[in-house]
N, C-alpha and C. Protein backbone atom coordinates (compact mmCIF):
# COMPACT_ATOMS: atom_id res chain seq x y z
N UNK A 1 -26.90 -25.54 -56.16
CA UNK A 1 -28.28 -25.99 -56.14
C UNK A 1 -28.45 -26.91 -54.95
N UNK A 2 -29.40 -26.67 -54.11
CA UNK A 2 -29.54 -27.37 -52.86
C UNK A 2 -30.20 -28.17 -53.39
N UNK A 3 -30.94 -29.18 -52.75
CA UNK A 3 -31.74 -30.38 -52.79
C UNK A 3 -33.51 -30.57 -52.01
N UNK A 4 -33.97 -30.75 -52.41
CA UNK A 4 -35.63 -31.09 -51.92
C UNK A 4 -35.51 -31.05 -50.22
N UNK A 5 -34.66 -31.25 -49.91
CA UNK A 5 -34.30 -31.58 -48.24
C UNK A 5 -34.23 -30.27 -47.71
N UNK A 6 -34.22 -28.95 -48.36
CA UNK A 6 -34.18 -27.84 -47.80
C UNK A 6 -35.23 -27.53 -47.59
N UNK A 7 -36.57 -28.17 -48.25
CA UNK A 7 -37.68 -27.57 -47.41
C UNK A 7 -38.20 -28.36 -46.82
N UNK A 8 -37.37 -29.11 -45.89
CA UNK A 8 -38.06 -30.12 -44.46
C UNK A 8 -38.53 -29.43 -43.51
N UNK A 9 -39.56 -29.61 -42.99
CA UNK A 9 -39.91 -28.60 -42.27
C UNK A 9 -40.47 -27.40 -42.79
N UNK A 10 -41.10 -27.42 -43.83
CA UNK A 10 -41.38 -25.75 -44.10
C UNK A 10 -42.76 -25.53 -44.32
N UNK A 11 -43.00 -24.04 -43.73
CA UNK A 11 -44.25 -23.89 -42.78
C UNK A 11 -44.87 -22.85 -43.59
N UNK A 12 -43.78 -21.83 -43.71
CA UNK A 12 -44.70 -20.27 -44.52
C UNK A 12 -44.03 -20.11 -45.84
N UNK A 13 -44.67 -19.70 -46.72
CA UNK A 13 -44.40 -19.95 -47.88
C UNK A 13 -45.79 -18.83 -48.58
N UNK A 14 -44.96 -18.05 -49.43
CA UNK A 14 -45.22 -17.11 -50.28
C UNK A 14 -44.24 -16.65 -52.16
N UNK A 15 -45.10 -16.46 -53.05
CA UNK A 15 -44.83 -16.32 -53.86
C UNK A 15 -44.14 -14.93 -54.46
N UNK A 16 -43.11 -14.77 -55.40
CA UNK A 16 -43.23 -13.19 -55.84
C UNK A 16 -43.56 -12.46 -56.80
N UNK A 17 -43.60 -11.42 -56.54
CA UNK A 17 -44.61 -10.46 -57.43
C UNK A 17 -45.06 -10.91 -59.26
N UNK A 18 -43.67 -11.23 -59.52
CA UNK A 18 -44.24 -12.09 -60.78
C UNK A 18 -44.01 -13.11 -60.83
N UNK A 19 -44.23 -13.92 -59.90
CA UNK A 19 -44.87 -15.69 -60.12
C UNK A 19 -43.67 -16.18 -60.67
N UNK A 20 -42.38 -15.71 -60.30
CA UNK A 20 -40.98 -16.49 -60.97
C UNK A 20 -40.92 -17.58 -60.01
N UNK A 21 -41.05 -16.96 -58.70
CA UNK A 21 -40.08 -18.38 -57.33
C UNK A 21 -41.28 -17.98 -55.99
N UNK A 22 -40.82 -19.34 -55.53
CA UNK A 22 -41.65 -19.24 -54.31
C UNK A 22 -40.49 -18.93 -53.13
N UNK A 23 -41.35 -18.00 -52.00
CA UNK A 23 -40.53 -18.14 -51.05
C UNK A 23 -41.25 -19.28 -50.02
N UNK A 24 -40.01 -19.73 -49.43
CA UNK A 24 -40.33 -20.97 -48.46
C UNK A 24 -39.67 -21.09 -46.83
N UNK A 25 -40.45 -20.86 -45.83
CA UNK A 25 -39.92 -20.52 -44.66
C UNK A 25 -39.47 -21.92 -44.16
N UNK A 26 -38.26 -22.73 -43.75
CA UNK A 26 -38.13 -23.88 -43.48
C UNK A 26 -38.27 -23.81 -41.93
N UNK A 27 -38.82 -24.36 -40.90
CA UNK A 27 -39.23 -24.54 -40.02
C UNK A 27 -37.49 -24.39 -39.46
N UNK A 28 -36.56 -25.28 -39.17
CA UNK A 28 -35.36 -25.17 -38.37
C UNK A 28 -34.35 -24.61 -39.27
N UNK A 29 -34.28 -23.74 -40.52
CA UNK A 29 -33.23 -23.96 -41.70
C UNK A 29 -33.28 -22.20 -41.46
N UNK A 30 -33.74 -21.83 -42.72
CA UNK A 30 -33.88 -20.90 -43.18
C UNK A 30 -34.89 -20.42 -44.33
N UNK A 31 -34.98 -19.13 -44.87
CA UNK A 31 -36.12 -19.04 -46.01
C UNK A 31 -35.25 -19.51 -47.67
N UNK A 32 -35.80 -20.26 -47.98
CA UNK A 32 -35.18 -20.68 -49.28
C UNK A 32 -35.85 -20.09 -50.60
N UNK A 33 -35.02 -19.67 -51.96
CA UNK A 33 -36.42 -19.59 -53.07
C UNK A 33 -36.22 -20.74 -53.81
N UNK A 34 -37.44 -20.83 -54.47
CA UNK A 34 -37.68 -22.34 -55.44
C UNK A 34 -38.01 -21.60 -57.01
N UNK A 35 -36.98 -21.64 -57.40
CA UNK A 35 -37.09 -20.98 -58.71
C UNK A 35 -38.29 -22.22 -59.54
N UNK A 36 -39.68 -21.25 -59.82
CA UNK A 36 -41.17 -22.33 -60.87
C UNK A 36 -40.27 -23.28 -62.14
N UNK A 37 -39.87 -22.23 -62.66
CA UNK A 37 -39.09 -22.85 -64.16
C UNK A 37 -38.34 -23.58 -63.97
N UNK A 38 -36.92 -23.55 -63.26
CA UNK A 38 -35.98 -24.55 -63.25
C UNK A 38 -36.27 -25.52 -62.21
N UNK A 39 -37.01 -25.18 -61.15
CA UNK A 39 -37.29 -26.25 -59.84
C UNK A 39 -35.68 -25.74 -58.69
N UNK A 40 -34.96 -24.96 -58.89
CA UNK A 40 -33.34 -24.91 -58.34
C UNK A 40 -34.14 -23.79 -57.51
N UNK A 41 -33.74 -24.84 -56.14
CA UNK A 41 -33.55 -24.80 -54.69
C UNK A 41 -32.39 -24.02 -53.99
N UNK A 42 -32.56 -22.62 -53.54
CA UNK A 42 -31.23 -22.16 -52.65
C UNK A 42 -31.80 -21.16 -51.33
N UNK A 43 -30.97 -21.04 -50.44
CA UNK A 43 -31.35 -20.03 -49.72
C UNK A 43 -31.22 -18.85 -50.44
N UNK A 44 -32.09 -18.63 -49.52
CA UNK A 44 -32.25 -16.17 -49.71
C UNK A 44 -31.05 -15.92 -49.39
N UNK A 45 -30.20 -15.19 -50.11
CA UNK A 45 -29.05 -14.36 -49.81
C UNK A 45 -29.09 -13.77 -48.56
N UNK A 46 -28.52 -14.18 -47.41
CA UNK A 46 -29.04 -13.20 -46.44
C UNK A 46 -27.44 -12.84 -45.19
N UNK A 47 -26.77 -12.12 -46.21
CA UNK A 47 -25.13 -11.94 -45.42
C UNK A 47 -25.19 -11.05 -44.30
N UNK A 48 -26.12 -10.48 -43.97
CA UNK A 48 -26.39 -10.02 -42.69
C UNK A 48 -26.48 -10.79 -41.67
N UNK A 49 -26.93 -12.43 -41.79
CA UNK A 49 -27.13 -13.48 -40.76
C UNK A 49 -28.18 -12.59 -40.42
N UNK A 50 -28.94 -12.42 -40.80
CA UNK A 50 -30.40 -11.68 -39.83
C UNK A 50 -31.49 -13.46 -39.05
N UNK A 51 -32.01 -13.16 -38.32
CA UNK A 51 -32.46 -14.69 -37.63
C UNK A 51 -33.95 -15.17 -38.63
N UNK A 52 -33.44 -16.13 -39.43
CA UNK A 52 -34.77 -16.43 -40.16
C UNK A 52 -35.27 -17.79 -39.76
N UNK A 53 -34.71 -18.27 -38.65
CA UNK A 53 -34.71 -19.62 -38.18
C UNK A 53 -36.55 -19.74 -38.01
N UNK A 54 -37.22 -21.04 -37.23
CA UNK A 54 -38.36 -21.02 -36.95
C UNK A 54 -39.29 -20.22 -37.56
N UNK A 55 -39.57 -19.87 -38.36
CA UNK A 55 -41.02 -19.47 -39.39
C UNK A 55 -41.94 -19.79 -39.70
N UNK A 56 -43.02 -19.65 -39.01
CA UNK A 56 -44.52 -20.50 -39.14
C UNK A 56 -44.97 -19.78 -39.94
N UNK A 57 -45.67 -18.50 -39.91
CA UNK A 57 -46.31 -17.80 -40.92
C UNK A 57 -44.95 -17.15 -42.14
N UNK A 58 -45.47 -16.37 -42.85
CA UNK A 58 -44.44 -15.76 -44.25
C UNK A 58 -45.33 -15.63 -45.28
N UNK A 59 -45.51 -14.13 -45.76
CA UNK A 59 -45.68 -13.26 -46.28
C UNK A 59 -44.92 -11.85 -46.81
N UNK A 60 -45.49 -11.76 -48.18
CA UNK A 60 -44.81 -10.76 -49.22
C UNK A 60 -45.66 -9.87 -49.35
N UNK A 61 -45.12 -8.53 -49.36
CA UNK A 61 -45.36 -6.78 -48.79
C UNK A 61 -44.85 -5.76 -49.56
N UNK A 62 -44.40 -5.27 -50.97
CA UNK A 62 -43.86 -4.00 -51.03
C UNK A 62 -42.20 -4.56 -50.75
N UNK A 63 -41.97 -5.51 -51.14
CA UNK A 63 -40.63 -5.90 -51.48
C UNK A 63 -39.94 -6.32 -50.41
N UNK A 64 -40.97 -6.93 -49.57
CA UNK A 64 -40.52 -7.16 -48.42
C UNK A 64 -40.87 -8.72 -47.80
N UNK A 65 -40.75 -9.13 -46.57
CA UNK A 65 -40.99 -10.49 -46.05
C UNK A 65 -41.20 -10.13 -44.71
N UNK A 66 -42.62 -10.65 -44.18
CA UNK A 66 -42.73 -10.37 -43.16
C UNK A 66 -43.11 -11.99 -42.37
N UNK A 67 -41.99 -12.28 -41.02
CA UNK A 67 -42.23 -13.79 -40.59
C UNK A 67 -42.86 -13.74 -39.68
N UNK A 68 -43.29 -14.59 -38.77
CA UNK A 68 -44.27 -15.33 -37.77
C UNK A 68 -42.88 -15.82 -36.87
N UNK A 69 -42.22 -15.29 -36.04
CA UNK A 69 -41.72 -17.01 -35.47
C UNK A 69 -42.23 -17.31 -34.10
N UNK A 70 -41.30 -18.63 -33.92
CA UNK A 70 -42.09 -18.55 -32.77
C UNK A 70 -41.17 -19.99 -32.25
N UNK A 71 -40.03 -19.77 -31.75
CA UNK A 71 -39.06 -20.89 -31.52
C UNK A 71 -39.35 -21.41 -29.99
N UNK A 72 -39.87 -22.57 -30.05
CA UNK A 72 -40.29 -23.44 -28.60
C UNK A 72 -41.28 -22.80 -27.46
N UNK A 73 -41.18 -23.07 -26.70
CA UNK A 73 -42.55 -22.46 -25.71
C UNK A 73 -41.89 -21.50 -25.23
N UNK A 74 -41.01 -20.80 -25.55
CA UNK A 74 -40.42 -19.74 -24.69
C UNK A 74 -40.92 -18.42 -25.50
N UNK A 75 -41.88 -17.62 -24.75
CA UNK A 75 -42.68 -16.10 -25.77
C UNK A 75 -41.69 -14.97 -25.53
N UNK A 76 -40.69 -15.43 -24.77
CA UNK A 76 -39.88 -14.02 -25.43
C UNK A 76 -38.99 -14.15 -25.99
N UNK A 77 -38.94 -15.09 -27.16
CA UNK A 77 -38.72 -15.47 -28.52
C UNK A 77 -39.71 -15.05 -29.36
N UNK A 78 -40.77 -15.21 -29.35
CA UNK A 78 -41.92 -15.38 -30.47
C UNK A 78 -41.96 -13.79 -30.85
N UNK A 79 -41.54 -13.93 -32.05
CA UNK A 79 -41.42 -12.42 -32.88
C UNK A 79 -41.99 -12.62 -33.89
N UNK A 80 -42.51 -11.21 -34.68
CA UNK A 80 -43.23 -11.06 -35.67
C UNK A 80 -41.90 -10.22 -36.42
N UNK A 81 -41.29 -10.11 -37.60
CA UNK A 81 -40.33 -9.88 -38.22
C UNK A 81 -40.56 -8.77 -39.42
N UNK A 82 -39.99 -8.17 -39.86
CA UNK A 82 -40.03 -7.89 -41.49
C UNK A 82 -38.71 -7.64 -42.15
N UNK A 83 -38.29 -8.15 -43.01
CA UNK A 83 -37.24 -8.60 -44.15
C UNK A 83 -36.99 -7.75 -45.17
N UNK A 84 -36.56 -6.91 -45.51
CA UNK A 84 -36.68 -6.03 -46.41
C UNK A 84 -35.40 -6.76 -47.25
N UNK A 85 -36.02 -6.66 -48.93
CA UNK A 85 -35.68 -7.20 -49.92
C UNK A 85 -34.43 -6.80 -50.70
N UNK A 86 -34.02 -7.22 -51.79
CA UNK A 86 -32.88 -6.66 -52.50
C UNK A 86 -33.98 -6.14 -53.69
N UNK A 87 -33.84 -5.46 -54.45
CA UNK A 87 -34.70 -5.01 -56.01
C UNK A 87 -35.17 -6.09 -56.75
N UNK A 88 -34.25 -7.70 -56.71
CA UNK A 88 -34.73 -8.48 -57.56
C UNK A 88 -35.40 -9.77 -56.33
N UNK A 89 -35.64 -9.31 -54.91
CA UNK A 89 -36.31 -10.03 -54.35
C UNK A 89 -35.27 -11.62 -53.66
N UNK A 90 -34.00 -11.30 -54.16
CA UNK A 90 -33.46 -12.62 -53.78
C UNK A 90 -32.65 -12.53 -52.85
N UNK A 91 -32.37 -11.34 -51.93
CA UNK A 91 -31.18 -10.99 -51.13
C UNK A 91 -32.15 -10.22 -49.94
N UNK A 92 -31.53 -10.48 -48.64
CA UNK A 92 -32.42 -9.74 -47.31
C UNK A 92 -31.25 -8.26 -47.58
N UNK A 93 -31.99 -7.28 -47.35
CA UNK A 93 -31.22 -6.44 -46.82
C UNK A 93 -30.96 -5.73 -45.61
N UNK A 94 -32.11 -6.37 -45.13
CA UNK A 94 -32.13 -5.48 -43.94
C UNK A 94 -33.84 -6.02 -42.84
N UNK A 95 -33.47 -6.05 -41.54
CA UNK A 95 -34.29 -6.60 -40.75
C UNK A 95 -34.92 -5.51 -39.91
N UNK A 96 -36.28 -5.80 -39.81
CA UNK A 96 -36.56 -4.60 -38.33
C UNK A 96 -38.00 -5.71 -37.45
N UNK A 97 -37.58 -5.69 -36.32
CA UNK A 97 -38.63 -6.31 -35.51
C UNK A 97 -40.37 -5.65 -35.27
N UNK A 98 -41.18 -5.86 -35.72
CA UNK A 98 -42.34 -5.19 -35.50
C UNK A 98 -43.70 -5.64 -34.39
N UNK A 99 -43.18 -6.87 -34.04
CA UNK A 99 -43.58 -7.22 -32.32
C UNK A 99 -42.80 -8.23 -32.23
N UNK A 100 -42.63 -8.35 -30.60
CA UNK A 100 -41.50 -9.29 -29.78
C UNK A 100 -42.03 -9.34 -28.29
N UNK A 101 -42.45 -10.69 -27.48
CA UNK A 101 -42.10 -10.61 -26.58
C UNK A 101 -43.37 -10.57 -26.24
N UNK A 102 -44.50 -10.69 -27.33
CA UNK A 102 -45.62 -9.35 -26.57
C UNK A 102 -46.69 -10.75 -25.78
N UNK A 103 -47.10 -10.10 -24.45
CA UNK A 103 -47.53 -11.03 -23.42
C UNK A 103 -48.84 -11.48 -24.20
N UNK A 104 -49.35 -10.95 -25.16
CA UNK A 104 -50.55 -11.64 -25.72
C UNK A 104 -50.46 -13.35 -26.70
N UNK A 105 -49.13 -13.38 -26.42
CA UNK A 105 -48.85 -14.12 -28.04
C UNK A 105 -48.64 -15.84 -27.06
N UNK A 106 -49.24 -16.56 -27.92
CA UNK A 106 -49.30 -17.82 -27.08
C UNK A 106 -49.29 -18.74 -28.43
N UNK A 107 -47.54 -18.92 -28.52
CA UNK A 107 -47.33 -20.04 -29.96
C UNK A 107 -48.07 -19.10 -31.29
N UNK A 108 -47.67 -17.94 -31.56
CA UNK A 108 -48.09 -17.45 -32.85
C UNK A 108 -47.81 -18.02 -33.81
N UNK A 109 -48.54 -18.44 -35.14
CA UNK A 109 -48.53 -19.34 -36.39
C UNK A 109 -48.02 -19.11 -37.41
N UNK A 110 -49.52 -18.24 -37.97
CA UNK A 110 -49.62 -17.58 -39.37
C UNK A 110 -50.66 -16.20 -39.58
N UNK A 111 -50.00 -15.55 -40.54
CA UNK A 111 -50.49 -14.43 -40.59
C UNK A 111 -51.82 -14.30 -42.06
N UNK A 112 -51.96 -13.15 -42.74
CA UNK A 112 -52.33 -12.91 -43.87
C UNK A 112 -52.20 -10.97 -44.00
N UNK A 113 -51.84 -10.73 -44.86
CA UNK A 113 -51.93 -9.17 -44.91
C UNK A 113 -53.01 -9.02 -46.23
N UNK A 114 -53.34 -8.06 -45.69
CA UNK A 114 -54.70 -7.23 -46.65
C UNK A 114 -54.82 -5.98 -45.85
N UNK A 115 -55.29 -5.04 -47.74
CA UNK A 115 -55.15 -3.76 -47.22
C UNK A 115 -54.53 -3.40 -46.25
N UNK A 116 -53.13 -3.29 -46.70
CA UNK A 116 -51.99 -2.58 -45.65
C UNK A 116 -52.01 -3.15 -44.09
N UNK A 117 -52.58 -3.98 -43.97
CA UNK A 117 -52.48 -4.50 -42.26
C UNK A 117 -52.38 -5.85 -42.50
N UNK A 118 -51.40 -6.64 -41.40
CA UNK A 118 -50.67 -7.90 -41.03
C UNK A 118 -51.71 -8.50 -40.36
N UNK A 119 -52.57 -9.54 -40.15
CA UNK A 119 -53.62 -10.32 -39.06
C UNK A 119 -52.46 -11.06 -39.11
N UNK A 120 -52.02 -11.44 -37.83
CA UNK A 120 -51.24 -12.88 -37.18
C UNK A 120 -52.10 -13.36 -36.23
N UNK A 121 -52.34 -14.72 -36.46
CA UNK A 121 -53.28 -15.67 -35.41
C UNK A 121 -51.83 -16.03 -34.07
N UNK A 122 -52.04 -14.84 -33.36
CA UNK A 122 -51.32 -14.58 -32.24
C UNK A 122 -50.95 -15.63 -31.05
N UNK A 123 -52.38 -15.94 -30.82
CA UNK A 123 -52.90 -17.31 -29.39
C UNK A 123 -53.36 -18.00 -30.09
N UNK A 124 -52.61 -19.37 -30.23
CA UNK A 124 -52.99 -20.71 -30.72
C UNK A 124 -53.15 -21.77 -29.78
N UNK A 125 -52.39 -21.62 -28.68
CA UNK A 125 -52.00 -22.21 -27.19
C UNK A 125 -51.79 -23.77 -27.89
N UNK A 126 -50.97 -23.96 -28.87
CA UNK A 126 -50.61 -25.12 -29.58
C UNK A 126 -49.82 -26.06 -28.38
N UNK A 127 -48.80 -24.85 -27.76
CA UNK A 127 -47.97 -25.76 -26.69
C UNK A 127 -49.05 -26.32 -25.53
N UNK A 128 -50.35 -26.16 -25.74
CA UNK A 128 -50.88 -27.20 -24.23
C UNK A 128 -51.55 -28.50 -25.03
N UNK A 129 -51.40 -28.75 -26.25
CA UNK A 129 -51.76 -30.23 -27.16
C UNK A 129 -50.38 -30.87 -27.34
N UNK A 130 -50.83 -32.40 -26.49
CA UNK A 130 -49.71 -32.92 -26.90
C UNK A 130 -49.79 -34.05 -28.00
N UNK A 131 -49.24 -34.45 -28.37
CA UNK A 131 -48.79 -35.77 -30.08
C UNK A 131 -50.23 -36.82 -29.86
N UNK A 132 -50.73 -37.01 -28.43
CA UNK A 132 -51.40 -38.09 -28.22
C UNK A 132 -53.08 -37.67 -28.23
N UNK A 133 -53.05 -36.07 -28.18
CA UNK A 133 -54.00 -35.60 -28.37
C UNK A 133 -54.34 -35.27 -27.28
N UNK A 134 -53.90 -35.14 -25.98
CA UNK A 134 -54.13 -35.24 -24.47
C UNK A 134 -54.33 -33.70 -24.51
N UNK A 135 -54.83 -32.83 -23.59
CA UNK A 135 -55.12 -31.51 -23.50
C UNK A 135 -55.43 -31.32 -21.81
N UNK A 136 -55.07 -29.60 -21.45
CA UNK A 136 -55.95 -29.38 -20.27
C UNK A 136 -56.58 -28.90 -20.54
N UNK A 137 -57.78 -28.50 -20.65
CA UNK A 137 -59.31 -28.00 -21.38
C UNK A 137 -58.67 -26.45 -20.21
N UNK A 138 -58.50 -26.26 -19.39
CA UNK A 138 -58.23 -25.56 -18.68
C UNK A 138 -57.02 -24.03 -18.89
N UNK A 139 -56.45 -24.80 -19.69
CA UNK A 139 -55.18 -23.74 -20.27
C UNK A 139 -55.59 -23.52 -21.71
N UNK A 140 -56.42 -23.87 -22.36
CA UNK A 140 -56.81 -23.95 -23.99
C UNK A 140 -58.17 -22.40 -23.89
N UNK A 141 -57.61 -21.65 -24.47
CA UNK A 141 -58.71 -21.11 -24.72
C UNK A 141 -58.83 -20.15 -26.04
N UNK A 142 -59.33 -19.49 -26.18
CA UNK A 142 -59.86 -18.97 -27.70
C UNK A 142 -58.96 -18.72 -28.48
N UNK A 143 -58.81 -18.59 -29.76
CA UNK A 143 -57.44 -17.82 -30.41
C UNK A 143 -58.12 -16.54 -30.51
N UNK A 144 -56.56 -15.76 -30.95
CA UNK A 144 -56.59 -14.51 -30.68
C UNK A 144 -56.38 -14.48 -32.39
N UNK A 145 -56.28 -13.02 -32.47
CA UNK A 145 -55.91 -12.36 -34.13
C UNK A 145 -55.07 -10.80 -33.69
N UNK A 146 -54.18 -10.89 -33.84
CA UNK A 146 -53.74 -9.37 -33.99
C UNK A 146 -53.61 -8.53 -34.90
N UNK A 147 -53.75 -7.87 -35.13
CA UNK A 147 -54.29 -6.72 -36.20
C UNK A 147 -52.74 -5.93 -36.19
N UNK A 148 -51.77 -5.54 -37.55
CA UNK A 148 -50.55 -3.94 -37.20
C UNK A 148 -51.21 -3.36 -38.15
N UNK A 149 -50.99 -2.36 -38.24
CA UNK A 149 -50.85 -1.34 -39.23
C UNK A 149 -49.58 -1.23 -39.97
N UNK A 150 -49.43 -1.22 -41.37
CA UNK A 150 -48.03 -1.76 -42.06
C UNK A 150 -47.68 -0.34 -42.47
N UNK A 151 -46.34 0.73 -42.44
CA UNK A 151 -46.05 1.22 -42.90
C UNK A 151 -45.49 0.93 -44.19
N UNK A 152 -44.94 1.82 -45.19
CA UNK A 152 -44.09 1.52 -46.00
C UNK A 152 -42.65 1.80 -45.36
């Protein structure tokens, strides 16, 4: 049983299908579940080492986990992920990338899926605000939304 300290940092966070545990994307850690009933804290089984590091958005799909990341200002890092599950939802089995790299993406966040398609708020341009609130009005401009189409 891990401790409350595993979800420092945690950004995306989704529930499963029957409302047993939450999933919880920890910002520098990993995705943890929080079992409702007992409160017992552990990571997702994930012996593949698949990369669950940095997770802003996180969302549940058809037995699946689909992440947001988006590790430091560097965009050919910033990937959009999907996680495919074990049967009881507590084990990764398997990873496949479903965007990476892509020149539109400026600090991608968080997503929402409906009716079979992923919206990720793509361009946030978060990296041109700094702690003090200082900005270049000049590099800031609209957010974006990207739209996938989700297979099964």
């Amino acid at each position: 049983i891990r401790s409350e300290a595993e979800l420092t940092g945690s950004n995306g966070i989704d529930i499963s299908p029957d409302n047993s545990f939450l999933y919880v994307a920890s910002e520098t850690k990993w995705i943890v579940l929080v079992d409702l009933a007992t409160k017992k804290i552990e990571p997702i089984a994930n012996h593949l080492a698949v990369d669950t590091k940095v997770i802003d958005g996180l969302m549940y799909y058809k037995n699946s986990l689909f992440g947001i990341l988006n590790p430091g200002n560097d965009p050919s890092q910033h990937t959009i992920a999907r996680y495919y599950l074990s049967e009881d939802g507590k084990e990764i089995l398997a990873a496949s990338i479903i965007d990476r790299n892509n020149p539109l993406f400026a600090i991608p966040t968080t997503g929402v899926i409906a009716n079979d398609e992923l919206y990720c708020l793509a361009a946030t341009f978060l990296n041109q605000l700094s702690i003090s609130g200082n900005y270049d009005a000049e590099k800031i401009k609209n957010p974006l939304v990207l739209k996938y189409r989700l297979n099964n």
